[in-house]
C-alpha atoms as a PDB file:
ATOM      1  CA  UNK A   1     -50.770  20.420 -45.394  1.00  0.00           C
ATOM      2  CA  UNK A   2     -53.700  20.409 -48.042  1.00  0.00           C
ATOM      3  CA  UNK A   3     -51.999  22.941 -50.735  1.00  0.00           C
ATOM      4  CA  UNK A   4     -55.191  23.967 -51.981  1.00  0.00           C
ATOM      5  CA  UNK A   5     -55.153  25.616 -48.445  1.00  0.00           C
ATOM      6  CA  UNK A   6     -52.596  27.711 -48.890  1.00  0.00           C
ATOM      7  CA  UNK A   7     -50.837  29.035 -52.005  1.00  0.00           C
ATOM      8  CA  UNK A   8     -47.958  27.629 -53.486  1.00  0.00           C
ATOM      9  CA  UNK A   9     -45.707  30.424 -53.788  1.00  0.00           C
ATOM     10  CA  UNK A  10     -45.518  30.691 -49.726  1.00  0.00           C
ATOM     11  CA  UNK A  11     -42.516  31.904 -47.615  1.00  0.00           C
ATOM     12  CA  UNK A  12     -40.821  29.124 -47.303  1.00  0.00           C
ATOM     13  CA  UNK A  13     -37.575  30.610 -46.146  1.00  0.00           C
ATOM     14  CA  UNK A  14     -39.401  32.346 -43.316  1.00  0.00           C
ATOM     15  CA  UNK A  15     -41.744  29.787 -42.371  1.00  0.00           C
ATOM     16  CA  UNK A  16     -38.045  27.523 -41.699  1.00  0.00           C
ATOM     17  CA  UNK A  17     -37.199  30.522 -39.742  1.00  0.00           C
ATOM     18  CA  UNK A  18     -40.153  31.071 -37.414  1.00  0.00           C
ATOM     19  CA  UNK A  19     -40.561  26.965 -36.997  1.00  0.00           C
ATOM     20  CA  UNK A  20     -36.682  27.031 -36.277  1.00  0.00           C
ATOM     21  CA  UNK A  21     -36.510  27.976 -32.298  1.00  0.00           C
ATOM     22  CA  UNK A  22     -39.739  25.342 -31.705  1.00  0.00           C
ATOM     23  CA  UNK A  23     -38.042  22.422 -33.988  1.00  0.00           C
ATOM     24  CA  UNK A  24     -36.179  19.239 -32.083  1.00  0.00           C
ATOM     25  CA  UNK A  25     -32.582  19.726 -32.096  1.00  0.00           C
ATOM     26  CA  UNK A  26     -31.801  17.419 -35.026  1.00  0.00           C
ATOM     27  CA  UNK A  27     -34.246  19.220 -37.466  1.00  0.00           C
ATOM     28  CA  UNK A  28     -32.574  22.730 -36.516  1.00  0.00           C
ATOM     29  CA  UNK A  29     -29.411  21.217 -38.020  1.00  0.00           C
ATOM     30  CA  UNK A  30     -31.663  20.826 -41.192  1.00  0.00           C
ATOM     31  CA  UNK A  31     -32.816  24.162 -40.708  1.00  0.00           C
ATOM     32  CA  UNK A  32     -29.595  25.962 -40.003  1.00  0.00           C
ATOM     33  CA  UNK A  33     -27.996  23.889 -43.101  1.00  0.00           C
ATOM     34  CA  UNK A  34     -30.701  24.977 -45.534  1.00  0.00           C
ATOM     35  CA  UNK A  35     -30.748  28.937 -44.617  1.00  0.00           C
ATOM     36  CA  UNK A  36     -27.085  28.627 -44.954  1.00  0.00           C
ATOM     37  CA  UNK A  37     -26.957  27.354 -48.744  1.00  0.00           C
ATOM     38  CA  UNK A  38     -30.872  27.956 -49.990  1.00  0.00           C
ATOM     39  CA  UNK A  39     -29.960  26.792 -53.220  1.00  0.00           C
ATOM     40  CA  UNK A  40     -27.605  23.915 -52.799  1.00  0.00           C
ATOM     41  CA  UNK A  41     -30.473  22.783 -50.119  1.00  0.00           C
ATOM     42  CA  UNK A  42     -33.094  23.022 -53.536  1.00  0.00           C
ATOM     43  CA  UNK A  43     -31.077  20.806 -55.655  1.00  0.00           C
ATOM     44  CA  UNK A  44     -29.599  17.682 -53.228  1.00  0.00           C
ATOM     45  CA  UNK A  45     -31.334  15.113 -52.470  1.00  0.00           C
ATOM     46  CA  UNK A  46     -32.696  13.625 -49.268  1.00  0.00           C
ATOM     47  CA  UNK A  47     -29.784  11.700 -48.763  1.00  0.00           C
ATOM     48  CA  UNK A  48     -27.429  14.591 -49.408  1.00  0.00           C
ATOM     49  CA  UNK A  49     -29.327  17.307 -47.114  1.00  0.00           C
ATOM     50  CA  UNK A  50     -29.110  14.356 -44.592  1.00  0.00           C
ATOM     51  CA  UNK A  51     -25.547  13.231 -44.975  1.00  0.00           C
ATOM     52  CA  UNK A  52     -24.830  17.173 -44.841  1.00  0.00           C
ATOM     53  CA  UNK A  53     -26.808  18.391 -41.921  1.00  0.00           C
ATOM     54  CA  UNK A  54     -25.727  14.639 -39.861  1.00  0.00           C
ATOM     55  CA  UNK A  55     -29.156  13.214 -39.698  1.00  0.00           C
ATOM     56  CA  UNK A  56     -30.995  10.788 -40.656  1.00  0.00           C
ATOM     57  CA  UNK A  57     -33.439  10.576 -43.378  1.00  0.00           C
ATOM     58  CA  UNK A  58     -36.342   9.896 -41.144  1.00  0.00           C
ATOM     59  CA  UNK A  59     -35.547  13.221 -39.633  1.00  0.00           C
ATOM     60  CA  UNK A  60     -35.337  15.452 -43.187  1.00  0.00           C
ATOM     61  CA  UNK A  61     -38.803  13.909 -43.870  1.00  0.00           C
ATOM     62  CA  UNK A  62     -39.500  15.129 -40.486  1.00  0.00           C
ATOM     63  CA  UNK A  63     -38.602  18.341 -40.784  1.00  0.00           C
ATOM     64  CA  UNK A  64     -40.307  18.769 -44.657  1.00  0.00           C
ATOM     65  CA  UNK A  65     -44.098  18.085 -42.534  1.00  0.00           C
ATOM     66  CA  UNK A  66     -43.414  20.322 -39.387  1.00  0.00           C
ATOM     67  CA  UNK A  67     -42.513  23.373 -41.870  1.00  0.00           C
ATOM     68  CA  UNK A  68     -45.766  23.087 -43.655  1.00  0.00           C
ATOM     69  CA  UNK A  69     -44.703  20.737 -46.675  1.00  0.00           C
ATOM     70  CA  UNK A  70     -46.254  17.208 -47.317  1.00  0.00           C
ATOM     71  CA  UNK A  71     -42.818  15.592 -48.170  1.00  0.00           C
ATOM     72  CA  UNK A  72     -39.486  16.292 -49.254  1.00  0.00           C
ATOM     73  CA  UNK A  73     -40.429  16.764 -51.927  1.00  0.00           C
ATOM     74  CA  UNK A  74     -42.398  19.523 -51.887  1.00  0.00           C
ATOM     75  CA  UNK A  75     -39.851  20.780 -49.302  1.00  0.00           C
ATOM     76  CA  UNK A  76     -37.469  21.536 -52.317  1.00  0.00           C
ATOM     77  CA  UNK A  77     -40.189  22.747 -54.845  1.00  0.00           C
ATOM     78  CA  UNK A  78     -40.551  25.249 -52.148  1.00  0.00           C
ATOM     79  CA  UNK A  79     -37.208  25.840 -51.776  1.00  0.00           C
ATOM     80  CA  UNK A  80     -36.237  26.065 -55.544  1.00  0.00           C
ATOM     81  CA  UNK A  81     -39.120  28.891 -55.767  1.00  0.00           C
ATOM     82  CA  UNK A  82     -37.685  30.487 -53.241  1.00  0.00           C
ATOM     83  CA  UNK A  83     -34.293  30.444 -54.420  1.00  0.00           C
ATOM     84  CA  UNK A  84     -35.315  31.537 -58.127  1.00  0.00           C
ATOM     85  CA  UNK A  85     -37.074  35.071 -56.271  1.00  0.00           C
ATOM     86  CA  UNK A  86     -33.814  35.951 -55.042  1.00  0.00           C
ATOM     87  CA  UNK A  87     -32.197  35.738 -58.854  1.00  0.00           C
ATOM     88  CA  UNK A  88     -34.513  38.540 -59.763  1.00  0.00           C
ATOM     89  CA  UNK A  89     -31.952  40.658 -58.742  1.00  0.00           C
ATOM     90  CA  UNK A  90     -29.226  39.681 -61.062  1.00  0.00           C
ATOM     91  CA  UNK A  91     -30.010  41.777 -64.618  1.00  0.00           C
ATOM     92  CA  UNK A  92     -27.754  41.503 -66.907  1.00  0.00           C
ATOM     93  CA  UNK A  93     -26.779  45.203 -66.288  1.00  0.00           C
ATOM     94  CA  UNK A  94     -22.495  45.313 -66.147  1.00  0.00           C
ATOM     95  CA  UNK A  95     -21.364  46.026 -62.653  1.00  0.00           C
ATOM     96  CA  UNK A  96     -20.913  49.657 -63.915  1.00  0.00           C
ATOM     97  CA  UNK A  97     -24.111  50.396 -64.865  1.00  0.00           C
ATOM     98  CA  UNK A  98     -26.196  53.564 -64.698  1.00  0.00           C
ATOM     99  CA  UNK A  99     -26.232  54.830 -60.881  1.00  0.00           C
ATOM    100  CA  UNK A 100     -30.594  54.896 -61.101  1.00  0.00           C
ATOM    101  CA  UNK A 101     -30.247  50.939 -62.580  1.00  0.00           C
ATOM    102  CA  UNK A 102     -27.961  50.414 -59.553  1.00  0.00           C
ATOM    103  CA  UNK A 103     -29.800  52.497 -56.831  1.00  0.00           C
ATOM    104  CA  UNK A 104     -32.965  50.543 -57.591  1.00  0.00           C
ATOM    105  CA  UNK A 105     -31.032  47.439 -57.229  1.00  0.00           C
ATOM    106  CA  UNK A 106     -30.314  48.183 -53.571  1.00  0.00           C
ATOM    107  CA  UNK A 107     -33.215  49.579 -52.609  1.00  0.00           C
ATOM    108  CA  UNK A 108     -35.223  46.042 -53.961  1.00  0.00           C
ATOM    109  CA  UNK A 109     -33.398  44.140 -52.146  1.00  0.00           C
ATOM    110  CA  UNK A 110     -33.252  46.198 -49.030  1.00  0.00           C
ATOM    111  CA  UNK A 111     -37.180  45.934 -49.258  1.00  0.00           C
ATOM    112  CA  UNK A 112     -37.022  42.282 -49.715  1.00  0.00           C
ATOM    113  CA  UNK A 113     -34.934  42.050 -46.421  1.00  0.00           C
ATOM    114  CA  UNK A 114     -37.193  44.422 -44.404  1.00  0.00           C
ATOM    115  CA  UNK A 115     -40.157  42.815 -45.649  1.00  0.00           C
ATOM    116  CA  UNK A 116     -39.369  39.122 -44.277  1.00  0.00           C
ATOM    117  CA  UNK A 117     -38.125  40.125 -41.344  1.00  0.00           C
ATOM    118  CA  UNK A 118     -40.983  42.511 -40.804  1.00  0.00           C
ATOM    119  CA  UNK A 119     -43.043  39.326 -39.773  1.00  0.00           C
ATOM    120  CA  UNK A 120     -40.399  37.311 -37.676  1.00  0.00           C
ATOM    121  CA  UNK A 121     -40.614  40.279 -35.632  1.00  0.00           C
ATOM    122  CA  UNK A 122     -44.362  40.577 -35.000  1.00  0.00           C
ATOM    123  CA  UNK A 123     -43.580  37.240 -33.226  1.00  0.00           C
ATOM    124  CA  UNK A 124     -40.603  37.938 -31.604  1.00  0.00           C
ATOM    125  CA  UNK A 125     -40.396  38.624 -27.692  1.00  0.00           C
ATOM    126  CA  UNK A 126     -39.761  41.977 -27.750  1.00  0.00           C
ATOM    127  CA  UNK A 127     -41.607  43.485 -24.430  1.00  0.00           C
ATOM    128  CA  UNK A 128     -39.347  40.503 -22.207  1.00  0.00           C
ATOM    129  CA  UNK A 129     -35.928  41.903 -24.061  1.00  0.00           C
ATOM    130  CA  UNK A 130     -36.955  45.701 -23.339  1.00  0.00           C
ATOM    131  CA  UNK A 131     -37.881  44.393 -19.771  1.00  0.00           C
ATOM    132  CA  UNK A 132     -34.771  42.679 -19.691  1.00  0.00           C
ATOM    133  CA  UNK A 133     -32.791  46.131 -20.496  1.00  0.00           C
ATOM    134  CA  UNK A 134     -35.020  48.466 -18.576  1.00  0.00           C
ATOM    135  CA  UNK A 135     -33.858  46.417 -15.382  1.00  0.00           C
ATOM    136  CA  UNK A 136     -29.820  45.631 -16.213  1.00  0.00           C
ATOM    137  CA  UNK A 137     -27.313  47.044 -13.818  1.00  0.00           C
ATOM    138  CA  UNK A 138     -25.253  47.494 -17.181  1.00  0.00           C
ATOM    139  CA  UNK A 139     -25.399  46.662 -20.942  1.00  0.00           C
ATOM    140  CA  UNK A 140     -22.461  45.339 -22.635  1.00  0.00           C
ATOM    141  CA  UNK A 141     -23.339  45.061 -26.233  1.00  0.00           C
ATOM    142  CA  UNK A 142     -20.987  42.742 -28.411  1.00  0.00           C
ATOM    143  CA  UNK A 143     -20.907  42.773 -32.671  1.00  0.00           C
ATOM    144  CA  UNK A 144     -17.860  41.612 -34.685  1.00  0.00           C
ATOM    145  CA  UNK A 145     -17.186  42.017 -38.674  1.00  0.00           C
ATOM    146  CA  UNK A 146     -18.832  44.632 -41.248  1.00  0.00           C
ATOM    147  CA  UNK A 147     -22.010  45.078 -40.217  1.00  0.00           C
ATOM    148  CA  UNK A 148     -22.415  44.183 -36.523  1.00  0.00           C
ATOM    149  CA  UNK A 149     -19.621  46.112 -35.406  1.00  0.00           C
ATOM    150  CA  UNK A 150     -21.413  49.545 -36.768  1.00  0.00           C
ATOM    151  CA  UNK A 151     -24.299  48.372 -35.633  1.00  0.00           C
ATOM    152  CA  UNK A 152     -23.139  47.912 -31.860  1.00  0.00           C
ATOM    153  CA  UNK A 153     -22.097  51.076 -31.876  1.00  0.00           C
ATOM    154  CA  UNK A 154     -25.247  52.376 -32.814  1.00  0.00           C
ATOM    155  CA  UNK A 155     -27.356  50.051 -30.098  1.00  0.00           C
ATOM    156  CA  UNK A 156     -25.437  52.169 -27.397  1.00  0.00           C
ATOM    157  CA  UNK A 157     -25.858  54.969 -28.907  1.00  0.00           C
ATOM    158  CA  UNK A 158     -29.824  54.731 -28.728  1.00  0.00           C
ATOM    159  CA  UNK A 159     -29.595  53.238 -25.535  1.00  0.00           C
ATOM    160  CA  UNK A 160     -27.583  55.744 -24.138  1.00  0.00           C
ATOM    161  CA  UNK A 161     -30.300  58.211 -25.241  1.00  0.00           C
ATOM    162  CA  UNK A 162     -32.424  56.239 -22.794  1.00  0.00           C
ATOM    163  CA  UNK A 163     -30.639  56.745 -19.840  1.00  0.00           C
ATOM    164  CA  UNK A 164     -28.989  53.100 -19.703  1.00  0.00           C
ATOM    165  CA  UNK A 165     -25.671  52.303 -18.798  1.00  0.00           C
ATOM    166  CA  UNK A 166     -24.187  50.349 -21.790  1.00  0.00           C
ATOM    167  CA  UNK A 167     -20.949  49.784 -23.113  1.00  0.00           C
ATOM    168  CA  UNK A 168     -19.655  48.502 -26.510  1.00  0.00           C
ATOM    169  CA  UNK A 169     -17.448  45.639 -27.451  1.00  0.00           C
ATOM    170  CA  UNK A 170     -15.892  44.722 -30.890  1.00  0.00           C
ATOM    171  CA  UNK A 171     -12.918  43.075 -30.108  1.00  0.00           C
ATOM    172  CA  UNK A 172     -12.902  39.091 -29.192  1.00  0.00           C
ATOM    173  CA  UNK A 173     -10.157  39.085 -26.202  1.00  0.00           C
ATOM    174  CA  UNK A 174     -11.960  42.304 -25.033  1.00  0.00           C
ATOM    175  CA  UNK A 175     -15.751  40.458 -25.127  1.00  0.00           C
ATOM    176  CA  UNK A 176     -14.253  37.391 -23.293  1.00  0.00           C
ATOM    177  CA  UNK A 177     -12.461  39.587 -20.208  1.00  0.00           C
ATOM    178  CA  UNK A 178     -16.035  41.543 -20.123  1.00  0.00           C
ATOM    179  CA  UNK A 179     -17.863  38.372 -20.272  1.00  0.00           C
ATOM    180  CA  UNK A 180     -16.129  36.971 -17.127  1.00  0.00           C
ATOM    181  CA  UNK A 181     -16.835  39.740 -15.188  1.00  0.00           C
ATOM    182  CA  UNK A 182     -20.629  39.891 -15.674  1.00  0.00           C
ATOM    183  CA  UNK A 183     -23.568  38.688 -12.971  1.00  0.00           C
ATOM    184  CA  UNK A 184     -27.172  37.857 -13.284  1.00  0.00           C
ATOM    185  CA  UNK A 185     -28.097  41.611 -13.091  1.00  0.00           C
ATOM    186  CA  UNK A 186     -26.098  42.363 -16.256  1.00  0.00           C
ATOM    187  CA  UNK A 187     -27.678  42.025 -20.007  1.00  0.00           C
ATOM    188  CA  UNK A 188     -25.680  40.653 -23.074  1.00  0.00           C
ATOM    189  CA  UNK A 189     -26.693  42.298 -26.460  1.00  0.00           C
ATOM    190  CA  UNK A 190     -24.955  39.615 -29.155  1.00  0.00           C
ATOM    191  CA  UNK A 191     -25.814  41.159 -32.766  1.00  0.00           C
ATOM    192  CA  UNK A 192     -24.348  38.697 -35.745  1.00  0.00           C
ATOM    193  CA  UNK A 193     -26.466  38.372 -38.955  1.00  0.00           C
ATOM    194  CA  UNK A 194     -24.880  34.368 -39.160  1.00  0.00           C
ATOM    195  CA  UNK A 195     -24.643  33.541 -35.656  1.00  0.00           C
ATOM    196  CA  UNK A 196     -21.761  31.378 -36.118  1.00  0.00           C
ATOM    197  CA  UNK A 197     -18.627  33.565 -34.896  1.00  0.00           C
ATOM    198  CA  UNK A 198     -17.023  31.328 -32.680  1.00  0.00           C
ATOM    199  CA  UNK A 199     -15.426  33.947 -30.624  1.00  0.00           C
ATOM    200  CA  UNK A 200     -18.652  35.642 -29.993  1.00  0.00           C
ATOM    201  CA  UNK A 201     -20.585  32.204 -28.976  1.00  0.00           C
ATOM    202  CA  UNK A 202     -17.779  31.396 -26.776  1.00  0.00           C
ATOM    203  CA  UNK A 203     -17.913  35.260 -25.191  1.00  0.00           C
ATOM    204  CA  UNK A 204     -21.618  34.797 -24.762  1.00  0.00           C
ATOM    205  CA  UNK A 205     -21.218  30.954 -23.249  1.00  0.00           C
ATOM    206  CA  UNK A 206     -18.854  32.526 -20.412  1.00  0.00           C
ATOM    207  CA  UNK A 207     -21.211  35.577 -20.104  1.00  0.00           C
ATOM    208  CA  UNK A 208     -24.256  33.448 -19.291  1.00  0.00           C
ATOM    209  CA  UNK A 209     -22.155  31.017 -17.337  1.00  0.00           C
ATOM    210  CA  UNK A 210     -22.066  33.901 -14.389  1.00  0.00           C
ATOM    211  CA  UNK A 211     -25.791  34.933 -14.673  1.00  0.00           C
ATOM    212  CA  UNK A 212     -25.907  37.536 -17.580  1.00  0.00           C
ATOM    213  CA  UNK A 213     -29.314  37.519 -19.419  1.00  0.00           C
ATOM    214  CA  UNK A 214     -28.609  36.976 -23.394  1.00  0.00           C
ATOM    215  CA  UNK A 215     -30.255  39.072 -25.997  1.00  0.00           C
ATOM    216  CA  UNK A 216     -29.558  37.407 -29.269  1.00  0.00           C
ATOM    217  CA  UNK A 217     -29.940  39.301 -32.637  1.00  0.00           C
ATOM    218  CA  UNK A 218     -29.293  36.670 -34.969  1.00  0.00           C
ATOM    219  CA  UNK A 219     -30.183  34.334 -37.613  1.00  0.00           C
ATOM    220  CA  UNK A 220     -32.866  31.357 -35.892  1.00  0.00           C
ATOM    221  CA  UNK A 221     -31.353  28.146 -35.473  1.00  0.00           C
ATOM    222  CA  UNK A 222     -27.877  29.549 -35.156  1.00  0.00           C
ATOM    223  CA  UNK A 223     -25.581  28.626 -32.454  1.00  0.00           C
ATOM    224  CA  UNK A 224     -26.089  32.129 -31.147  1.00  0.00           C
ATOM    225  CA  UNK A 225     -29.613  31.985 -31.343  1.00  0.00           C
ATOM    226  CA  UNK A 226     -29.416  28.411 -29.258  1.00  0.00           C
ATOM    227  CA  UNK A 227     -28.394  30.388 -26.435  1.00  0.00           C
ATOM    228  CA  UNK A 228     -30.254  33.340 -25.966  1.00  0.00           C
ATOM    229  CA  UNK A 229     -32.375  33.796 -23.162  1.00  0.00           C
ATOM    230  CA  UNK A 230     -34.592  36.540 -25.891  1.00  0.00           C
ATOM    231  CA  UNK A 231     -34.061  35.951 -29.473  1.00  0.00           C
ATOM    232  CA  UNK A 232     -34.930  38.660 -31.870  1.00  0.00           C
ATOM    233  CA  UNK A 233     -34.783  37.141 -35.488  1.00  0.00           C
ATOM    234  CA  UNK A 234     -32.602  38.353 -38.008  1.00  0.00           C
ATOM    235  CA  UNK A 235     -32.932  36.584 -41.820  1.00  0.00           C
ATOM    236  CA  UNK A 236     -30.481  37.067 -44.584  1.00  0.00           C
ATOM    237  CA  UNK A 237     -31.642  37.264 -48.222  1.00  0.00           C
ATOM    238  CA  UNK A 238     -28.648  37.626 -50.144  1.00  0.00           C
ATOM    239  CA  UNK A 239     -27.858  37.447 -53.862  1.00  0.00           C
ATOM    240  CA  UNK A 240     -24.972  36.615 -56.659  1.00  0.00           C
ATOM    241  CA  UNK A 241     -24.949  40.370 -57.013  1.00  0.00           C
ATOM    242  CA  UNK A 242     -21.536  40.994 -54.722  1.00  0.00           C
ATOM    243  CA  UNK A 243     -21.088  44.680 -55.384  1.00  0.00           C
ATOM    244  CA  UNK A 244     -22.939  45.820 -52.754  1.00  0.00           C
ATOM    245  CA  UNK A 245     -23.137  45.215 -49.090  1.00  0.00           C
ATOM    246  CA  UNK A 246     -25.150  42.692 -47.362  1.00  0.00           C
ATOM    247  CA  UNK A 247     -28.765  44.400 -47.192  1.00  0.00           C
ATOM    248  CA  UNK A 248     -29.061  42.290 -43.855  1.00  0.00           C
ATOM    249  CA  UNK A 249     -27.537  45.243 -41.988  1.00  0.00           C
ATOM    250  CA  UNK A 250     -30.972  47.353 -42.678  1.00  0.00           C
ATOM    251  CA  UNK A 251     -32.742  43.931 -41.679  1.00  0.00           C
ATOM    252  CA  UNK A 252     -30.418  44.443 -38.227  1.00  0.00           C
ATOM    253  CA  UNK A 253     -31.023  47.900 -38.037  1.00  0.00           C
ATOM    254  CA  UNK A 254     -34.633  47.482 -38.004  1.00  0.00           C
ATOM    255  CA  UNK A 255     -34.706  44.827 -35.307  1.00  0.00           C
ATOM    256  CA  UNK A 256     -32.586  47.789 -33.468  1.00  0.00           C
ATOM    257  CA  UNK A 257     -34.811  50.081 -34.112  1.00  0.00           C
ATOM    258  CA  UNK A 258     -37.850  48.031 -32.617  1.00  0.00           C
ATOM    259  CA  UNK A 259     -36.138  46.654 -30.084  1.00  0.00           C
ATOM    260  CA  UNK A 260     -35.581  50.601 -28.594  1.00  0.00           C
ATOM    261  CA  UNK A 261     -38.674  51.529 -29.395  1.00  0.00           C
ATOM    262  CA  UNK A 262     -40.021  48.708 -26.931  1.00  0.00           C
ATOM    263  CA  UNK A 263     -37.856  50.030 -24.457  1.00  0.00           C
ATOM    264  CA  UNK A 264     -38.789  53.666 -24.865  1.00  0.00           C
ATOM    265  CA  UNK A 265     -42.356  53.145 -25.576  1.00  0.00           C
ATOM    266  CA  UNK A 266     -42.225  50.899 -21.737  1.00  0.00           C
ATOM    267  CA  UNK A 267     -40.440  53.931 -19.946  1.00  0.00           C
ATOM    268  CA  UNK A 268     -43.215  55.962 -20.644  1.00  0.00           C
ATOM    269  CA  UNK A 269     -42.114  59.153 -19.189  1.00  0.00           C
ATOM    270  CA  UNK A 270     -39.077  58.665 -18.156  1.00  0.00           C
ATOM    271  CA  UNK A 271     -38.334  58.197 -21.934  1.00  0.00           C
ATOM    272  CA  UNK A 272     -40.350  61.733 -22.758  1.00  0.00           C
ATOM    273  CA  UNK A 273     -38.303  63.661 -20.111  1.00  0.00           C
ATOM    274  CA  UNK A 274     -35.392  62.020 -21.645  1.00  0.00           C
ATOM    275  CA  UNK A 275     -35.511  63.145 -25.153  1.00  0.00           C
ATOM    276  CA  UNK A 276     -37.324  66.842 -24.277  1.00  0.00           C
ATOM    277  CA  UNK A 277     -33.998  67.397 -22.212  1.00  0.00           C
ATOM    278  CA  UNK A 278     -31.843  66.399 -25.343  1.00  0.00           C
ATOM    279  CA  UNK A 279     -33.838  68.046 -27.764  1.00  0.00           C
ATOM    280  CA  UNK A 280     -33.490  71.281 -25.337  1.00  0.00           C
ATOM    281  CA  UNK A 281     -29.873  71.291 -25.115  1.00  0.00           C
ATOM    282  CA  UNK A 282     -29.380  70.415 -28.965  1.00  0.00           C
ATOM    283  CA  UNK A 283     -32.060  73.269 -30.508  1.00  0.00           C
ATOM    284  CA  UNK A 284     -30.048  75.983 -29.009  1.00  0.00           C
ATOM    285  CA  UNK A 285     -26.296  74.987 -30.188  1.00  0.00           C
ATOM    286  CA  UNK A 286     -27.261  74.024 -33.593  1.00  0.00           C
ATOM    287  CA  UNK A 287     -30.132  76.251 -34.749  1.00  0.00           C
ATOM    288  CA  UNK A 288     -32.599  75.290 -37.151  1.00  0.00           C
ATOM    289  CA  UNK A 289     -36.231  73.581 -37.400  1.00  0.00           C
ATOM    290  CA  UNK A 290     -38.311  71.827 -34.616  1.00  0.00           C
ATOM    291  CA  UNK A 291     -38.749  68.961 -36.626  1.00  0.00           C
ATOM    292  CA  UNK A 292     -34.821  68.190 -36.672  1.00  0.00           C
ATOM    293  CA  UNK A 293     -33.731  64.835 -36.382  1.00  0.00           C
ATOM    294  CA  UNK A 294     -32.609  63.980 -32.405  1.00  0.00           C
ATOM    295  CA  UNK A 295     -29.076  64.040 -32.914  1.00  0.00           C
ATOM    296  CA  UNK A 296     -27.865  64.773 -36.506  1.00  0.00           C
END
């Protein structure tokens, strides 16, 4: 890469993450080991990243060219740059400080989070997911922990505004007796910001073992992510600042969003009829505006 090309404050974190599903499987263990731990990836050295990812050396230096970089060690300038952007959210305001100081705080890094993964999705294969949904028998949609768990919840709830049959699971035994009951006309909606719940991967292993289609929103070169039939990209950009909750929920969310919207947007009018019959049976018991949210 000529860096007079490009600048030299680039993405690095996202370029790793679109490269990621494309990469051999030995560099995605490079990949996968350096979105894990940005900054411990910054300061090792090529041995290290090696002897922690179980590679070679050959293959790090591998890895540095096919993400843009010219060697290793630009690969960690890069990455050191992109680890000092995320300490802009640390001030040195005390965890108890003035709720505006604290609201802006959130909301940065809830743009930060939006804003990378606002371009992994204008790559990701979103129409062959929604086609992938529009034609399921039934949905089961699995998400385990904080954020996933709320968040499956609120897949079926849009989907179910869709007319598709879907069902929610957040419990591991629960996921693995669904899994082994699915067949190839069935869809698989896995939602885990790490991708690395082993009880999940293992639900989703059996699940595609009897024909289920896998819809993966998760972090790229995850275990997860490896087997999806459809990935939809989720990054994490998290912080030292632990008082608040991981703003990779609203980076979830919006893959959610986008993901329905596909859908929707493909039913055409089937989706219109949809929503004008739910908007007509909601204006009437609840009063108010046209311009109410649907559903409250």
């Amino acid at each position: 890469m000529n860096s007079s090309a490009e600048p030299l404050a680039f993405d690095i974190v996202a370029r790793i993450a679109e490269c990621a599903p494309e990469l051999r499987s030995a560099e995605r263990k490079v990949a996968a080991l350096i979105l894990d731990n940005l900054t411990g990836a910054s300061h090792a050295s090529i041995g290290e990243i090696a002897q922690r990812a179980d590679v070679s050396i050959a293959t790090v230096t591998r890895f540095a060219k096919a993400v843009g970089c010219r060697d290793v060690r630009e690969l960690k300038l890069r990455l050191a740059q992109a680890a000092a952007v995320g300490q802009r959210f640390l001030s040195h305001a005390a965890p108890d400080a003035a709720p505006e100081h604290i609201a802006t705080r959130v909301f940065d890094e809830v743009q930060t989070a939006l804003s990378h993964n606002h371009q992994l999705l204008l790559q990701a294969p979103l129409a062959a997911a929604a086609a992938a949904l529009r034609s399921a028998r039934m949905i089961y949609v699995y998400g385990m922990g904080g954020g996933s768990t709320a968040l499956a919840d609120e897949m079926r709830f849009r989907l179910v505004r869709l007319a598709r049959p879907v069902a929610t699971y957040q419990d591991a035994m629960l996921q693995r007796m669904v899994a082994s009951t699915v067949s190839h006309d069935c869809v698989v909606i896995a939602l885990s910001a790490t991708g690395r719940v082993p009880e999940m991967i293992e639900s989703c292993r059996i699940a595609r073992s009897y024909g289920a289609t896998l819809i993966a929103l998760t972090a790229p070169a995850s275990p997860l992510a490896k087997l999806a039939d459809w990935l939809i990209p989720i990054v994490a950009f998290e912080t030292d600042f632990i008082y608040k909750p991981s703003s990779s929920r609203y980076a979830m969310l919006m893959a959610l969003d986008v993901l329905v919207t596909e859908l929707a947007v493909s039913q055409g009018d089937e989706s219109r009829e949809l929503l004008r019959r739910m908007k007509h049976a909601l204006d009437p018991h609840r009063g108010g505006g046209e311009r109410q949210p649907l559903g409250d």
